[in-house]
C-alpha atoms as a PDB file:
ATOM      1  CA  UNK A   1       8.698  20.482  -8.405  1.00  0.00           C
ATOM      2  CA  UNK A   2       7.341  18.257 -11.559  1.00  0.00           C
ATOM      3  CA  UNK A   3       9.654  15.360 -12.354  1.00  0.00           C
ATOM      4  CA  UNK A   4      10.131  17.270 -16.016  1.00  0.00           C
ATOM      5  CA  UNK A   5      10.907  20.817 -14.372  1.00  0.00           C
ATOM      6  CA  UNK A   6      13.170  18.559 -12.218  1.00  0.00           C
ATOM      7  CA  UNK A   7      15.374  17.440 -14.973  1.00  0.00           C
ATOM      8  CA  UNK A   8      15.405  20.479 -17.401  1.00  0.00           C
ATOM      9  CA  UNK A   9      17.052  21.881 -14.022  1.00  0.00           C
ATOM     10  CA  UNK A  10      19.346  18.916 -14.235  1.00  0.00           C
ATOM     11  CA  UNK A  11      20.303  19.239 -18.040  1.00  0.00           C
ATOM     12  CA  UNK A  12      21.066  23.079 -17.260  1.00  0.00           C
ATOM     13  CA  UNK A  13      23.194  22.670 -14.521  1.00  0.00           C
ATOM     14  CA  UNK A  14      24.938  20.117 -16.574  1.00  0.00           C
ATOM     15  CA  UNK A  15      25.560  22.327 -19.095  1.00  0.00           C
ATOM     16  CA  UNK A  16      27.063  24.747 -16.577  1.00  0.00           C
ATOM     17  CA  UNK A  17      29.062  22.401 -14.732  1.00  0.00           C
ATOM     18  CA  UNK A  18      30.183  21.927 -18.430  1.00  0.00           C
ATOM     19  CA  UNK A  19      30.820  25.461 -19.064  1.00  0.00           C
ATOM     20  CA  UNK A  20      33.174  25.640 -15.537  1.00  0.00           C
ATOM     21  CA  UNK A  21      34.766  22.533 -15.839  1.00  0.00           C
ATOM     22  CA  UNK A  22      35.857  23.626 -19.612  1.00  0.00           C
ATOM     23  CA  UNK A  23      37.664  27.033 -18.195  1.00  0.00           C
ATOM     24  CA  UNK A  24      38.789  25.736 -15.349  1.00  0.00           C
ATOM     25  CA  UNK A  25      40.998  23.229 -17.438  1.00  0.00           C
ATOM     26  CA  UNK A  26      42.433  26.333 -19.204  1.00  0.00           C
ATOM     27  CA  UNK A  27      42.753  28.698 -15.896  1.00  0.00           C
ATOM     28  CA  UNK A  28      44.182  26.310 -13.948  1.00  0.00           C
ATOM     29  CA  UNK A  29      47.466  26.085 -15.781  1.00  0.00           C
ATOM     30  CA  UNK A  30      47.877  29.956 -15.131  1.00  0.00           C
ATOM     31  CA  UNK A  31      47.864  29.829 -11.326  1.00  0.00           C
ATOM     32  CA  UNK A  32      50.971  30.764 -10.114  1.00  0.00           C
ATOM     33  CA  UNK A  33      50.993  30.786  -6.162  1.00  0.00           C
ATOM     34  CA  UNK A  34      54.375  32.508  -5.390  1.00  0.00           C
ATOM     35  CA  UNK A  35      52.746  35.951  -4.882  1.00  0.00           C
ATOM     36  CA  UNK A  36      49.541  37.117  -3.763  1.00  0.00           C
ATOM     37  CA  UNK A  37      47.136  39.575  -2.062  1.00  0.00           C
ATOM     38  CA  UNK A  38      44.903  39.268   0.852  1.00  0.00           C
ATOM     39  CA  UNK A  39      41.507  39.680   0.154  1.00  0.00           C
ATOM     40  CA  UNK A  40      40.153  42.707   2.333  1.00  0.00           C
ATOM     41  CA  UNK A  41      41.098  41.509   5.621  1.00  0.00           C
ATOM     42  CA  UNK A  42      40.063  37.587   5.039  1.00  0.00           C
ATOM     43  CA  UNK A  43      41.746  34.481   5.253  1.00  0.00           C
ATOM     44  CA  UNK A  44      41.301  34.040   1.569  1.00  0.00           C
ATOM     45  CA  UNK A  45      44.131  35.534  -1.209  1.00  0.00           C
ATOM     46  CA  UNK A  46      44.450  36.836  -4.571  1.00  0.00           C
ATOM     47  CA  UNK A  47      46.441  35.511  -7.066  1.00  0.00           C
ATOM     48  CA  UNK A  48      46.400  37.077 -11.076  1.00  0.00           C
ATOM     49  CA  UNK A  49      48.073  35.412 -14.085  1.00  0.00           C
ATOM     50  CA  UNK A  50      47.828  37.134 -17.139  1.00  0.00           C
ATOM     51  CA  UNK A  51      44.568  35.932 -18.390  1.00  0.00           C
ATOM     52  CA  UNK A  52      42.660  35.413 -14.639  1.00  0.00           C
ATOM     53  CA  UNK A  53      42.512  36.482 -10.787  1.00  0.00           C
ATOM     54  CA  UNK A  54      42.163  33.556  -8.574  1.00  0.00           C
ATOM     55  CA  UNK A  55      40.778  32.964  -5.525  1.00  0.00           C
ATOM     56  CA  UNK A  56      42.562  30.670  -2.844  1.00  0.00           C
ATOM     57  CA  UNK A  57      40.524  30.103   0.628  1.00  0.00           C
ATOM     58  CA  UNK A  58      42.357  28.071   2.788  1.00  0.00           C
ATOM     59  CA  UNK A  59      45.215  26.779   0.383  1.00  0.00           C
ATOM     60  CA  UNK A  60      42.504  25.573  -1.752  1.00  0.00           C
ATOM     61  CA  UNK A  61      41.755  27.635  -5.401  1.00  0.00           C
ATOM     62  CA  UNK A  62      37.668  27.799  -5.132  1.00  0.00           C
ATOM     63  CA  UNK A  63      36.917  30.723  -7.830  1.00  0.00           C
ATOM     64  CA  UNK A  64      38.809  32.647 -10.750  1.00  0.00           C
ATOM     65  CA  UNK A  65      37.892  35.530 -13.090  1.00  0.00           C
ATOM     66  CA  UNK A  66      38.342  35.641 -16.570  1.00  0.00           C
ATOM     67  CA  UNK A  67      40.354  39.388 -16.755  1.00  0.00           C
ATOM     68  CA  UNK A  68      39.023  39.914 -20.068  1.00  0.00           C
ATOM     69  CA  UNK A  69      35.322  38.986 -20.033  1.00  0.00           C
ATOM     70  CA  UNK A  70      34.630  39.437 -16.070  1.00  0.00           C
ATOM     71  CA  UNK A  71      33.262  36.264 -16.121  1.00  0.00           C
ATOM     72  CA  UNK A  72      33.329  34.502 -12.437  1.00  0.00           C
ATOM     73  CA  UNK A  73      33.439  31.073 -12.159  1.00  0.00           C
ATOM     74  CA  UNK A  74      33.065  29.147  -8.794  1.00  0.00           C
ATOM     75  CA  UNK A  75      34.835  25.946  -8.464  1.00  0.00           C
ATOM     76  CA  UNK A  76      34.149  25.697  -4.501  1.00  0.00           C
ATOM     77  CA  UNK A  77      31.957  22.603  -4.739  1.00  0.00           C
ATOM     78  CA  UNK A  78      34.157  20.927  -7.190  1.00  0.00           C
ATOM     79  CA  UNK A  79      37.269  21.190  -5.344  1.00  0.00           C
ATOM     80  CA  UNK A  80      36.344  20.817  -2.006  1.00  0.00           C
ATOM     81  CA  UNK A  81      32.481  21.129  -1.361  1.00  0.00           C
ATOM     82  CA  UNK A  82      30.882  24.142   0.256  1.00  0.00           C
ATOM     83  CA  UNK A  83      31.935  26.100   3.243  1.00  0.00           C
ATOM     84  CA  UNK A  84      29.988  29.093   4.337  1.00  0.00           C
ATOM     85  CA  UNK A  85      33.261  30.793   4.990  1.00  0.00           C
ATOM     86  CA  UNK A  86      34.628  29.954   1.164  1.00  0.00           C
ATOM     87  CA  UNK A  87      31.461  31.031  -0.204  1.00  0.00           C
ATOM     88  CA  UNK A  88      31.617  34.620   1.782  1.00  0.00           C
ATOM     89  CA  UNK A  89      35.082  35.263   0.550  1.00  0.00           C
ATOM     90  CA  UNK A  90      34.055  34.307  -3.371  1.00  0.00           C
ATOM     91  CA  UNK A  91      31.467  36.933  -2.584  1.00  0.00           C
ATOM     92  CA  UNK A  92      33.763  39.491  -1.730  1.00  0.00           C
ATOM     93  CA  UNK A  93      36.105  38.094  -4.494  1.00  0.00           C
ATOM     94  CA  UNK A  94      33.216  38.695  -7.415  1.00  0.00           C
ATOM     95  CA  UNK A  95      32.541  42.253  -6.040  1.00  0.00           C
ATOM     96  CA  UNK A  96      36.084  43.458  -5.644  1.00  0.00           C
ATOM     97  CA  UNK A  97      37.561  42.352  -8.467  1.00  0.00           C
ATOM     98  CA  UNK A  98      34.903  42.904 -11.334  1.00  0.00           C
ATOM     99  CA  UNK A  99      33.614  46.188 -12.059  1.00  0.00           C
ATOM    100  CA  UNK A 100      29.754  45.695 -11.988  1.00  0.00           C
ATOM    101  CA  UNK A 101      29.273  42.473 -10.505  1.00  0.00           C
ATOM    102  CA  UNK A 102      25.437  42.486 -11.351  1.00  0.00           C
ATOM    103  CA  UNK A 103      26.178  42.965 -15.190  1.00  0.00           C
ATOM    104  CA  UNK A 104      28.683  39.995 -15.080  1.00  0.00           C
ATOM    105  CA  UNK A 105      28.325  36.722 -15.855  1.00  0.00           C
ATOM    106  CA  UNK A 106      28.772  34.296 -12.920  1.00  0.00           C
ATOM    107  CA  UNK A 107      28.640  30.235 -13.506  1.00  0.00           C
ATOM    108  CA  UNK A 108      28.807  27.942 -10.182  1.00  0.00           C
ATOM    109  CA  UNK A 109      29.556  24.585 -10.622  1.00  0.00           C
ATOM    110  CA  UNK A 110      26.887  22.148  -8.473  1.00  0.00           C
ATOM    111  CA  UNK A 111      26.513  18.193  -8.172  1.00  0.00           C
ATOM    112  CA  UNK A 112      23.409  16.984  -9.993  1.00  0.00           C
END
């Protein structure tokens, strides 16, 4: 990869990390962890506010959708770095709880 493709990557992942960070400030004073669903039969619940459904994988929040726009955002690397097991259940998350997934808009924040 060119140095200049390199750090257009950069700027755009900035600008999602951006994006994430920005919603997670408002989501985050929504969660409410006093009750909950499993997700499928995973280690992972489901908790919704009245804006977002959020995603806790062991006792850590690592993705919420916005309710109205069905907008996924993935805070997994953010809060706690990446786990192959937190990343399966956010898959299962996105595709349970937003009808469509492939027409939805889904940001994942990444170090750069």
């Amino acid at each position: 990869m060119k140095h200049s493709e390199k750090a257009v990557k950069n700027s755009v992942q900035k600008a999602v990390n951006d994006i994430v960070l920005q919603e997670w400030e408002i989501a985050r004073k929504e969660i409410d962890h006093k009750c909950g669903v499993r997700l499928r039969s995973c280690t992972a619940w489901v908790y919704e506010s009245e804006n977002y459904y959020f995603l806790r994988s062991y006792n850590t929040i690592v993705a919420f959708i916005h309710k109205e726009t069905k907008t996924c955002y993935d805070v997994l690397r953010y809060v706690y770095g990446y786990t192959a097991t937190s990343a399966q259940h956010i898959a299962k998350f996105w595709h349970d709880y937003t009808p469509y997934p492939w027409n939805n808009t889904y940001y994942i924040w990444r170090n750069v």
